[in-house]
Protein backbone atom coordinates (compact mmCIF):
# COMPACT_ATOMS: atom_id res chain seq x y z
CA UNK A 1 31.61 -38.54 -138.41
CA UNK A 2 34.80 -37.37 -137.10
CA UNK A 3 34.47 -33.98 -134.53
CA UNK A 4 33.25 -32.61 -131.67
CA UNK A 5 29.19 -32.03 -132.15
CA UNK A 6 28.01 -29.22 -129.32
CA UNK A 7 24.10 -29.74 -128.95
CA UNK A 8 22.17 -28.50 -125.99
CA UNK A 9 20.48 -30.07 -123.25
CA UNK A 10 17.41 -30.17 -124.89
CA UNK A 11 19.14 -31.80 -128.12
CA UNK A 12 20.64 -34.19 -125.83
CA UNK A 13 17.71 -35.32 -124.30
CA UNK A 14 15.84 -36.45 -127.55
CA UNK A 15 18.66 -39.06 -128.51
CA UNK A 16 17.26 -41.72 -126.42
CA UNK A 17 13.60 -40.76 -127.99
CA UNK A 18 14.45 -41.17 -131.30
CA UNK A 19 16.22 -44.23 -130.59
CA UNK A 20 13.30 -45.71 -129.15
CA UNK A 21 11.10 -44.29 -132.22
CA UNK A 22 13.60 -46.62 -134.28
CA UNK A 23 13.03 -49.42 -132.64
CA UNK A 24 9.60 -48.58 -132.65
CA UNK A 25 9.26 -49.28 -128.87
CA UNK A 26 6.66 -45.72 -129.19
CA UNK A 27 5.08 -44.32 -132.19
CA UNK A 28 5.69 -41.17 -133.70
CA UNK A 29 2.72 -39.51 -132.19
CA UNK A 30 4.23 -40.52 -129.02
CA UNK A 31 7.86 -38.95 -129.59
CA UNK A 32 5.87 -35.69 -130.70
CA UNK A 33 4.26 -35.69 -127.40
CA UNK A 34 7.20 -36.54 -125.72
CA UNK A 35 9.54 -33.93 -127.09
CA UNK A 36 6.74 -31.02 -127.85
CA UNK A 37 7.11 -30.97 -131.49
CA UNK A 38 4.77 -31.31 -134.67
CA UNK A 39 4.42 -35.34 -136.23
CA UNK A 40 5.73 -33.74 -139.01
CA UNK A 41 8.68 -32.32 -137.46
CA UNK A 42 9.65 -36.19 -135.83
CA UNK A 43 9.37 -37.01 -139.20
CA UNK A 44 11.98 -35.18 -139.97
CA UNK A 45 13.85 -35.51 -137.01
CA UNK A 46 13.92 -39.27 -138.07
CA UNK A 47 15.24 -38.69 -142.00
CA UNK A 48 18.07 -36.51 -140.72
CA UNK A 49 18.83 -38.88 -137.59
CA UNK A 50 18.60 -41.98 -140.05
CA UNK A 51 21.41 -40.00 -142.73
CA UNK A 52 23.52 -38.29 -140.27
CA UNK A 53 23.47 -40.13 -136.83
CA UNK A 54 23.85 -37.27 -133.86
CA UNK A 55 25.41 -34.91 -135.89
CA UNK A 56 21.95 -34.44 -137.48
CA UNK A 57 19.78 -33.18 -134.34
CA UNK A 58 21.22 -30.20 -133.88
CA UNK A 59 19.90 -27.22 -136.14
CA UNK A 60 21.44 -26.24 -139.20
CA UNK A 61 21.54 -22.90 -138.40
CA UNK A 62 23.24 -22.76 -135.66
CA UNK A 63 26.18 -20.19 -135.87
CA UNK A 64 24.97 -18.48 -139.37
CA UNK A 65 24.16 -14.87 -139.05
CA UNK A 66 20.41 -14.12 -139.01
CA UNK A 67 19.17 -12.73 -141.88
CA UNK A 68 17.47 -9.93 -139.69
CA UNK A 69 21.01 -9.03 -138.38
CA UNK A 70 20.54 -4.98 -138.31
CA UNK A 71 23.59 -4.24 -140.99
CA UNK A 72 26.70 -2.61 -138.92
CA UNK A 73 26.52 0.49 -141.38
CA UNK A 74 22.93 1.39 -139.54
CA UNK A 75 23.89 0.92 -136.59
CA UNK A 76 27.67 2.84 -136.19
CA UNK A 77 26.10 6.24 -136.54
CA UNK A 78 23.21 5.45 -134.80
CA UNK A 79 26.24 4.79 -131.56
CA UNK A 80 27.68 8.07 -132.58
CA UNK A 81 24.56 9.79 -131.69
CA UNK A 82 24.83 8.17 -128.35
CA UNK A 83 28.20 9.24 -127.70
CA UNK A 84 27.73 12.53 -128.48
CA UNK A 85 24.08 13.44 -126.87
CA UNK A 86 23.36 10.33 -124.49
CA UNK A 87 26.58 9.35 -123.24
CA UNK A 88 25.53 9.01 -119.82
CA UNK A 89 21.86 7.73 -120.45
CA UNK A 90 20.35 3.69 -119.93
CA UNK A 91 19.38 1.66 -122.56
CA UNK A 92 15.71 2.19 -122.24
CA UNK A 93 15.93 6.37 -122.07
CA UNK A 94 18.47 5.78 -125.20
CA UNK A 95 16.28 4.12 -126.85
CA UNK A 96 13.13 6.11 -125.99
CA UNK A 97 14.98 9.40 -127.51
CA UNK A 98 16.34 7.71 -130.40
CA UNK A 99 13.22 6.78 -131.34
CA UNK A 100 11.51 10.18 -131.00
CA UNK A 101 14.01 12.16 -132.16
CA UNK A 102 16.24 10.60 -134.78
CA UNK A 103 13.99 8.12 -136.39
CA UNK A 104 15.58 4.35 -135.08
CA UNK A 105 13.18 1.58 -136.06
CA UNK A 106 15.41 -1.06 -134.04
CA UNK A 107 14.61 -2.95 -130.46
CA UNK A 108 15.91 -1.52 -127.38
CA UNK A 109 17.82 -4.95 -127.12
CA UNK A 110 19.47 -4.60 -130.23
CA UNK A 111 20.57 -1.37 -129.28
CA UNK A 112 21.61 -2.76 -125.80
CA UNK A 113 24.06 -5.28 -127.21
CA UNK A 114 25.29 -2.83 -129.60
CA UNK A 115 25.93 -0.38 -127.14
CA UNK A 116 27.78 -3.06 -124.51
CA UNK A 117 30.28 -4.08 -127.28
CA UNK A 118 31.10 -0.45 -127.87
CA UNK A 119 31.66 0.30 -124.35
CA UNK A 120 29.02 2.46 -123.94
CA UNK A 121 26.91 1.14 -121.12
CA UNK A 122 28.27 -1.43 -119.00
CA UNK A 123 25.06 -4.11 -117.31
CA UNK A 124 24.98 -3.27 -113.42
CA UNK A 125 25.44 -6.81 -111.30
CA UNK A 126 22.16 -6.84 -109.24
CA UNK A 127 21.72 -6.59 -105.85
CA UNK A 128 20.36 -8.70 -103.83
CA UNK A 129 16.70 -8.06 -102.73
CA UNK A 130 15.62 -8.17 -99.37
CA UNK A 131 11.99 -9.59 -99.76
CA UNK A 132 9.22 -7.42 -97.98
CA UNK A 133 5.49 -7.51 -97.23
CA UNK A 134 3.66 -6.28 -100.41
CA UNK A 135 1.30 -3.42 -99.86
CA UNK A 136 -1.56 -3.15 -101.96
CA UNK A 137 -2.07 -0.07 -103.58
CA UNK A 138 -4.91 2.04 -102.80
CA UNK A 139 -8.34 1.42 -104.61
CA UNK A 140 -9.22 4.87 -105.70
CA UNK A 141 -7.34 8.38 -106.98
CA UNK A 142 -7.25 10.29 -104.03
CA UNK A 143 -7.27 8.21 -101.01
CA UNK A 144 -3.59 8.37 -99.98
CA UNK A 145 -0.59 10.59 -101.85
CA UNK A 146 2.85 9.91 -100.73
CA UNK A 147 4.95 13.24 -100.37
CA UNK A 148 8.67 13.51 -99.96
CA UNK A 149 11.66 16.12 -100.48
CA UNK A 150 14.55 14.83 -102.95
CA UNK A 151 17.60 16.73 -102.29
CA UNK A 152 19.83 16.31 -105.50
CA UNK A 153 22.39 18.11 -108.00
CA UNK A 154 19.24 18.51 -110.22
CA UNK A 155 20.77 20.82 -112.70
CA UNK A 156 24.42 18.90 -112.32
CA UNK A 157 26.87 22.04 -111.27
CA UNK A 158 25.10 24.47 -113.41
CA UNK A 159 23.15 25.73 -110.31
CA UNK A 160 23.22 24.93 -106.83
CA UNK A 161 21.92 22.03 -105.31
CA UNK A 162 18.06 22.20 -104.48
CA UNK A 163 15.22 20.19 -103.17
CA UNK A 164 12.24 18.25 -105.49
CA UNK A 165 9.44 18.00 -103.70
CA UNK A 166 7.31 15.37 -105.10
CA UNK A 167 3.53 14.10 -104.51
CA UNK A 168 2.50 10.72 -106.27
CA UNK A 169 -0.66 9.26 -105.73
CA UNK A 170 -0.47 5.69 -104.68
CA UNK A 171 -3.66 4.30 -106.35
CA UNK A 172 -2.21 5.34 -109.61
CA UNK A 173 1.43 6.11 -109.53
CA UNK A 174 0.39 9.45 -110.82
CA UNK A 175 2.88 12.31 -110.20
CA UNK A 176 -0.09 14.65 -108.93
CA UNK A 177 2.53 17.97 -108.06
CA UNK A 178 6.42 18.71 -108.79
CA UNK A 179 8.04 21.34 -107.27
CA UNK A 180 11.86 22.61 -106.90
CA UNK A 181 12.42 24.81 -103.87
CA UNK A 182 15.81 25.61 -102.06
CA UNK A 183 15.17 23.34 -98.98
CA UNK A 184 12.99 21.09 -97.58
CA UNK A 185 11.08 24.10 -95.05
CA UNK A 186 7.51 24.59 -93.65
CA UNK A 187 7.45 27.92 -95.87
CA UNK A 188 7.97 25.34 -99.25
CA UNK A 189 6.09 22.57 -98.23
CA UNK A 190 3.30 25.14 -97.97
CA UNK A 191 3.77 26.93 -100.91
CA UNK A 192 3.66 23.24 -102.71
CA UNK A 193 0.43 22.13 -101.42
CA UNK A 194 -1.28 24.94 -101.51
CA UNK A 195 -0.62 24.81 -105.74
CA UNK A 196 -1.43 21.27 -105.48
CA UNK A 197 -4.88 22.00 -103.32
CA UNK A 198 -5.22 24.45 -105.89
CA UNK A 199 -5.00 22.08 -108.92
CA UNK A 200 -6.67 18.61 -107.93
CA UNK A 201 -8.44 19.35 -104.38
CA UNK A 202 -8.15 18.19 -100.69
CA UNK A 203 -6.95 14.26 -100.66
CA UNK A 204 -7.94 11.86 -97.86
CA UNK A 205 -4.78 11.44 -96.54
CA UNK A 206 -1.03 12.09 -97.32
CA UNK A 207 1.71 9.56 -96.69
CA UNK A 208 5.13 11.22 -95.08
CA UNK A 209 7.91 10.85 -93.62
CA UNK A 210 9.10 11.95 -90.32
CA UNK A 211 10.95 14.89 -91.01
CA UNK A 212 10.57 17.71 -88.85
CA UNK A 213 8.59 20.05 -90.87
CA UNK A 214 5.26 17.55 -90.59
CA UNK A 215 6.04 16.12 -87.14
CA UNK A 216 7.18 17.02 -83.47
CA UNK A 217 10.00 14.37 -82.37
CA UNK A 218 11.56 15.43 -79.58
CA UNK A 219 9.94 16.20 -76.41
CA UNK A 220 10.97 19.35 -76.04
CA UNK A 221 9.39 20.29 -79.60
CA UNK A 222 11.33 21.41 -82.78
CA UNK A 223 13.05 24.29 -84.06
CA UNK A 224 12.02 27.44 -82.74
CA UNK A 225 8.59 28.35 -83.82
CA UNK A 226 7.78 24.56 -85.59
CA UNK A 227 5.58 23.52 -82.77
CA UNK A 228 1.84 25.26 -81.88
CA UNK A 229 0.36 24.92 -78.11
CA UNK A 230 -1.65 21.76 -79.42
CA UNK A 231 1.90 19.77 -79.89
CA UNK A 232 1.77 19.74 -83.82
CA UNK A 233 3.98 21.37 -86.09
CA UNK A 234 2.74 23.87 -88.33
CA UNK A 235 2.12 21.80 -91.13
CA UNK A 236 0.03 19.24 -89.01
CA UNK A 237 -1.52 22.47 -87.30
CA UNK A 238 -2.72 23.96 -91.52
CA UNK A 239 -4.05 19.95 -92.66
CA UNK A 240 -5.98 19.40 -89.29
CA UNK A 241 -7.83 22.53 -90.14
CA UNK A 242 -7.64 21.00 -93.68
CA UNK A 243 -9.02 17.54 -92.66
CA UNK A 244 -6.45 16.14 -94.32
CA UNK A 245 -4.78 13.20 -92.43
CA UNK A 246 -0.80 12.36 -91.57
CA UNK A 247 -0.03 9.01 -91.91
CA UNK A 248 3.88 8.48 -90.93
CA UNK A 249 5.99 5.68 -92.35
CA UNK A 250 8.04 3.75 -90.04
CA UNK A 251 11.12 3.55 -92.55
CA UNK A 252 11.76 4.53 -95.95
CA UNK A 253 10.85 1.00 -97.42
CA UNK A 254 7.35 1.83 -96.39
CA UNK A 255 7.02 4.39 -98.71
CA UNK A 256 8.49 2.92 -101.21
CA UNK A 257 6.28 4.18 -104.33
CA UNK A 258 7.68 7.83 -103.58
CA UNK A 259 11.34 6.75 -102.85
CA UNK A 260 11.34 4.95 -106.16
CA UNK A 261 10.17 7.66 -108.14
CA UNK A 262 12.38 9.68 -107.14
CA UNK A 263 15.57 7.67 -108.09
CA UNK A 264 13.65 7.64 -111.61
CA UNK A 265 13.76 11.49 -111.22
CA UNK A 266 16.87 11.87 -110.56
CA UNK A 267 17.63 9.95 -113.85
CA UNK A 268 15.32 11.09 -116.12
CA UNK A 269 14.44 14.58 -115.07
CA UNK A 270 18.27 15.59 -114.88
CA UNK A 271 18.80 14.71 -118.35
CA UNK A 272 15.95 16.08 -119.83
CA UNK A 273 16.75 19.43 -118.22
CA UNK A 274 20.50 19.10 -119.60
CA UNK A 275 18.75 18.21 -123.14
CA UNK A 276 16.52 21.47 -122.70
CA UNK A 277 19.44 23.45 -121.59
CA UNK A 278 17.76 24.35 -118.21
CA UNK A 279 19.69 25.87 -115.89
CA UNK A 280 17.59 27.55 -113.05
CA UNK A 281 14.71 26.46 -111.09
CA UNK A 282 12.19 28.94 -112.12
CA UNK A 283 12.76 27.31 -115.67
CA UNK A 284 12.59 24.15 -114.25
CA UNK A 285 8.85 24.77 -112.77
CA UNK A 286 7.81 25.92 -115.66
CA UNK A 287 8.84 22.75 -117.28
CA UNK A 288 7.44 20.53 -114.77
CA UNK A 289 4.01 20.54 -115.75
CA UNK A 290 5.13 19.33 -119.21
CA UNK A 291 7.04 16.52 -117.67
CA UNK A 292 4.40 15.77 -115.52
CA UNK A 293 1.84 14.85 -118.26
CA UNK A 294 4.89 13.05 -120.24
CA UNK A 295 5.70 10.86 -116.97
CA UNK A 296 1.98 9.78 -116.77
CA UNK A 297 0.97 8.94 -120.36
CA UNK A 298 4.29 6.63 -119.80
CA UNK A 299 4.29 5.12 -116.48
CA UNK A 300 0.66 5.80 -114.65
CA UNK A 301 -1.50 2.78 -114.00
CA UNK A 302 -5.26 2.75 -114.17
CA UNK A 303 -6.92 2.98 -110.52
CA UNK A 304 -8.95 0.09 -109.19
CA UNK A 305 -12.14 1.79 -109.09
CA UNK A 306 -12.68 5.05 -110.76
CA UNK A 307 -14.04 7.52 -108.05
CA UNK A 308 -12.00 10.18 -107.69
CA UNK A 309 -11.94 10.92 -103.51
CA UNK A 310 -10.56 14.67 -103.71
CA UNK A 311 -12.69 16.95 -102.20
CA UNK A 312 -13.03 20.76 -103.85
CA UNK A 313 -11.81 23.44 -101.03
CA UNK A 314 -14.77 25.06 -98.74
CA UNK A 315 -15.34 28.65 -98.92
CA UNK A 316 -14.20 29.33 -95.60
CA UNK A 317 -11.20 27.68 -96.28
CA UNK A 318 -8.58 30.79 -97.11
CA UNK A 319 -5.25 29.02 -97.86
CA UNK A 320 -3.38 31.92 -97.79
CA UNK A 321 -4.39 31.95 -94.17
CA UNK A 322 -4.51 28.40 -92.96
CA UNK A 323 -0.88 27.68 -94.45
CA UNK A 324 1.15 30.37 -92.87
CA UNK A 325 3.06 29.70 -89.55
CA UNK A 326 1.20 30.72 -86.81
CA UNK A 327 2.12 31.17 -83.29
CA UNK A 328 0.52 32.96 -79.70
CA UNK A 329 2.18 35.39 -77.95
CA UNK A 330 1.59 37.74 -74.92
CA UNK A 331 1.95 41.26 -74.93
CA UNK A 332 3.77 42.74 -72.13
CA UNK A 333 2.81 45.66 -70.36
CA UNK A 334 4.50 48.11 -72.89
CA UNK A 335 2.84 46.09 -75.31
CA UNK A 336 5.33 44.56 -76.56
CA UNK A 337 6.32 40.51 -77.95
CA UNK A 338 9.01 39.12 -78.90
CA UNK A 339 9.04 36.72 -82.26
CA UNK A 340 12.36 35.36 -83.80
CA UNK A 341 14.69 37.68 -81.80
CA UNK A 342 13.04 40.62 -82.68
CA UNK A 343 11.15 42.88 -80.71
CA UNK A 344 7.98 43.91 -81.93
CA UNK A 345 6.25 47.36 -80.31
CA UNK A 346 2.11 47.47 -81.12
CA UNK A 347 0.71 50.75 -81.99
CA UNK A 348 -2.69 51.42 -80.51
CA UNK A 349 -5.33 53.68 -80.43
CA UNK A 350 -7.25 51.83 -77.50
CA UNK A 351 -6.01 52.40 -74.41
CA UNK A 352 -2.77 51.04 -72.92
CA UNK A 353 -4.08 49.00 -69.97
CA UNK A 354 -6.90 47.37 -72.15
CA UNK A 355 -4.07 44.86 -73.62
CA UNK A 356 -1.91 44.53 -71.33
CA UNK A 357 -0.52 40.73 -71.31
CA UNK A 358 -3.07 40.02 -73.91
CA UNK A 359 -2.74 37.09 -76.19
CA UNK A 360 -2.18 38.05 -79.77
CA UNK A 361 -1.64 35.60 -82.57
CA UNK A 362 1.92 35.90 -84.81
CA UNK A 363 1.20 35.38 -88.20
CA UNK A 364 3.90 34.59 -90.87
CA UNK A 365 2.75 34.06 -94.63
CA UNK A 366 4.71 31.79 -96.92
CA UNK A 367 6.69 35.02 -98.10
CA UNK A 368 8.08 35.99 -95.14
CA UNK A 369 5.48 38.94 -94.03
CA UNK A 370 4.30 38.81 -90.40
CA UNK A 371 0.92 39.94 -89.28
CA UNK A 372 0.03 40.27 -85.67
CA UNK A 373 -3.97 40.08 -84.88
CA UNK A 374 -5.90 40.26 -81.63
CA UNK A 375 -9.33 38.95 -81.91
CA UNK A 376 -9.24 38.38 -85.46
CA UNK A 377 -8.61 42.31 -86.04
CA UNK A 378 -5.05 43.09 -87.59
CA UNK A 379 -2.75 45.28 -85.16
CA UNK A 380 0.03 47.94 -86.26
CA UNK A 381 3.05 47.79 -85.30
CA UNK A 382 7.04 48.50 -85.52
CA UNK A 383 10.13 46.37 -85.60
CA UNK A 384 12.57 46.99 -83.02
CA UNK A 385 15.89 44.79 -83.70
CA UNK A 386 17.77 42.62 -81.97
CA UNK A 387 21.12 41.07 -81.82
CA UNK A 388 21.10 37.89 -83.13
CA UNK A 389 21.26 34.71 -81.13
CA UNK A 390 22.86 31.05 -82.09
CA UNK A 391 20.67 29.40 -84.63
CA UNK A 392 19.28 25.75 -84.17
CA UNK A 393 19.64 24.18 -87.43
CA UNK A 394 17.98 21.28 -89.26
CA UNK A 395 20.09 18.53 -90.60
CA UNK A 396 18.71 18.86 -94.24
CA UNK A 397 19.28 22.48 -93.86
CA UNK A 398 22.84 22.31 -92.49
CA UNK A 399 24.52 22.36 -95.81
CA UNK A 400 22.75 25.33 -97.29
CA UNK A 401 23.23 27.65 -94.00
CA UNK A 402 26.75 26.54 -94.52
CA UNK A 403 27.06 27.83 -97.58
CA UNK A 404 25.87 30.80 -97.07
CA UNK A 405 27.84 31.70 -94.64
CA UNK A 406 30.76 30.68 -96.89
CA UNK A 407 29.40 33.09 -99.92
CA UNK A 408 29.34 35.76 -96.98
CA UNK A 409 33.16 35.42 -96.06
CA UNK A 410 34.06 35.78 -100.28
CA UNK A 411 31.82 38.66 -100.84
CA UNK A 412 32.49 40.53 -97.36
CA UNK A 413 35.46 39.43 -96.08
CA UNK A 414 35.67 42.16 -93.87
CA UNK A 415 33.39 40.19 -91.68
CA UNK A 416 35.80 37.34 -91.41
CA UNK A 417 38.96 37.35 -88.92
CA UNK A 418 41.62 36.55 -91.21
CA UNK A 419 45.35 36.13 -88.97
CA UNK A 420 48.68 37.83 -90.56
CA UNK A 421 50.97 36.64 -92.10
CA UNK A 422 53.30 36.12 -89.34
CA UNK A 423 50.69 34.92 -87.03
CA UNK A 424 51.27 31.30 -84.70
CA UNK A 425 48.89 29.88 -86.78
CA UNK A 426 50.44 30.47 -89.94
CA UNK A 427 53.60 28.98 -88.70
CA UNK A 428 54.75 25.37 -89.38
CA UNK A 429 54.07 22.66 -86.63
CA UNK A 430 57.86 22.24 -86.53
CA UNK A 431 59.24 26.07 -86.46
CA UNK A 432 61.19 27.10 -82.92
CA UNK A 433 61.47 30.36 -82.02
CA UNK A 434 64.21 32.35 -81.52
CA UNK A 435 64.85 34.07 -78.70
CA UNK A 436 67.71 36.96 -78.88
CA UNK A 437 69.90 37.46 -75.86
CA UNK A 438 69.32 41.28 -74.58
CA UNK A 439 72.84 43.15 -75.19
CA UNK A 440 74.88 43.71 -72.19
């Protein structure tokens, strides 16, 4: 037979067996073996290889169109859809909404080839993976819970960038609390875990970073008012009282369950806000719970063992009070302190000299309000103001004080030191002055 006959490998390879089948050097029992096929099969392996020669081991339906072939007719509006509503989504989230929501009985792979030769989703070239150390996951619900800030374009222009904060508990990938706040600060953290306390309990530990809001990195402590006298930052300061311990990762690869979730986030939360039409944060916590219990039925594992280590809240333990900032301070003779460049003057009944250079403790709930209390007993006082001094500012926080300060200059320019027209530094690099000869 004239031609070129393309055959795989694996077609290649049994040539030499059935040759040796017909010269009976092995039976057929022993060519089955050889080549992992029925007797049967060999024997008709042997009637086409005895009729054809080589041109009969390869299958005869090699190049025909399957008869399962989804018709093109089903699946060209099917690609509309995706143009229209999911241009932007993967394969799998495609799939997962087209499924839901529009009725598609086909696989996700069918879908994925369908969608590569229409140019809608392009296969990303992996990268290559550093291997690590696996860490086990923790036996019961619980024991550890990984929490971490995701700053992001959550709502993609249609609001200002914001902050997730996410906790995930590592025994069963779990997302235990979502919350979207403006910036990663000691005032939201707080606010976060005292809903999550609220909802599942005290856990054993959580799993952080080393960001400044949960630890003290410099010797020479944090931000003004981060640090207490003990050396911990306010946060560390509310869980010790908590009994809830830090444990800090050494790099972000460590805590690798959170960091991964919230690339997932990023993906899937974003466009199921855009599908919702969601535009502002206080719509997006609303939503969150539903998410939440979407995200788990889909992705959450089932825990080792089934104890579940949270421990319900004490009655002594007032959350509104342990998770506020608090700092000391020492009155001065006039009774006075000083807290975030403000002067603060305490009105007394008691007698002047009785608390003079007293220590008082500054207390600052998660809304802002300050409280000043001397032997547990709450003090009144007024607010004298300052002028304001030069701000230390966190990293994560540098682009949103920026802005600010930009809004500021557009709606109060007035503020802002804008030169004239003809001042130097609206001249060109290259202009010369002129200077005019006095008249004689």
């Amino acid at each position: 037979m004239e031609g070129i006959i393309s055959m795989s490998m694996k077609e290649t390879s049994r040539i030499s067996i059935l040759e040796k089948l017909m010269k009976k050097e092995i039976k057929q029992k022993h060519a089955a073996k050889m080549l992992s096929l029925s007797v049967r099969q060999i024997q008709r392996l042997v009637r086409r290889y005895k009729r054809l020669g080589v041109a009969g081991i390869p299958h005869k339906l090699r190049g025909t169109i399957s008869n399962h072939k989804i018709p093109d007719r089903e699946i060209k509006p099917v690609l509309e859809i995706i143009h229209n509503k999911y241009a932007d989504f993967g394969v799998t989230l495609a799939h997962e909404k087209l499924v839901t929501h529009h009725g598609v009985t086909f696989s996700r792979e069918t879908l994925r080839q369908a969608m590569i030769t229409a140019h809608l989703w392009h296969s990303k070239q992996r990268k290559h993976v550093e291997l690590r150390q696996m860490r086990e996951r923790r036996s019961c619900e619980g024991e550890l819970v990984q929490l971490d800030g995701s700053p992001h374009d959550w709502f993609e222009g249609r609001n200002p960038q914001c902050t997730l904060l996410v906790f995930i508990d590592d025994a069963t990938g779990k997302l235990k609390h979502l919350k979207f706040v403006i910036s990663e600060s000691t005032a939201a953290y707080f606010m976060a875990t005292k809903e999550y306390l609220t909802l599942h309990g005290k856990p054993l530990a959580f799993y952080l970073d080393k960001h400044g809001v949960f630890r003290v990195n410099t010797t020479k402590g944090g931000t003004a008012g981060a640090e207490d006298s003990n050396g911990l930052t306010q946060f560390g300061r509310a869980m010790s009282e908590l009994t809830i311990e830090l444990i800090f990762a050494g790099t972000p690869q460590a805590k690798g369950r959170v960091e991964r979730v919230n690339q997932t986030l990023q993906d899937r939360l974003v466009k199921e806000m855009r599908l919702r039409g969601i535009n502002t944060m206080q719509e997006a916590n609303s939503y969150l719970p539903e998410f939440i219990e979407f995200f788990n039925h889909k992705f959450a594992v089932a825990p080792k063992e089934k104890a579940n280590l949270h421990r319900p809240l004490m009655l002594h333990e007032h959350l509104d009070q342990i998770l506020s900032e608090q700092h000391t301070r020492m009155l001065s003779k006039q009774l006075t302190l000083s807290y975030q460049n403000r002067i603060y003057q305490i009105k007394t009944d008691r007698p002047t000299y009785a608390m003079r250079y007293a220590p008082v403790l500054v207390r600052q709930d998660m809304e802002g309000k300050i409280m000043i209390e001397y032997k547990g007993k709450r003090l009144n006082y007024t607010m004298l103001t300052q002028q304001p001094k030069a701000e230390i500012v966190d990293s994560k926080h540098l682009n949103l004080t920026v802005d600010h300060i930009r809004q500021e200059r557009i709606h109060y320019p007035d503020k802002a030191h804008t030169p004239k027209p003809d001042h130097p530094w609206k001249r060109p690099m290259w202009y010369t002055p002129k200077f005019h000869q006095p008249a004689l």
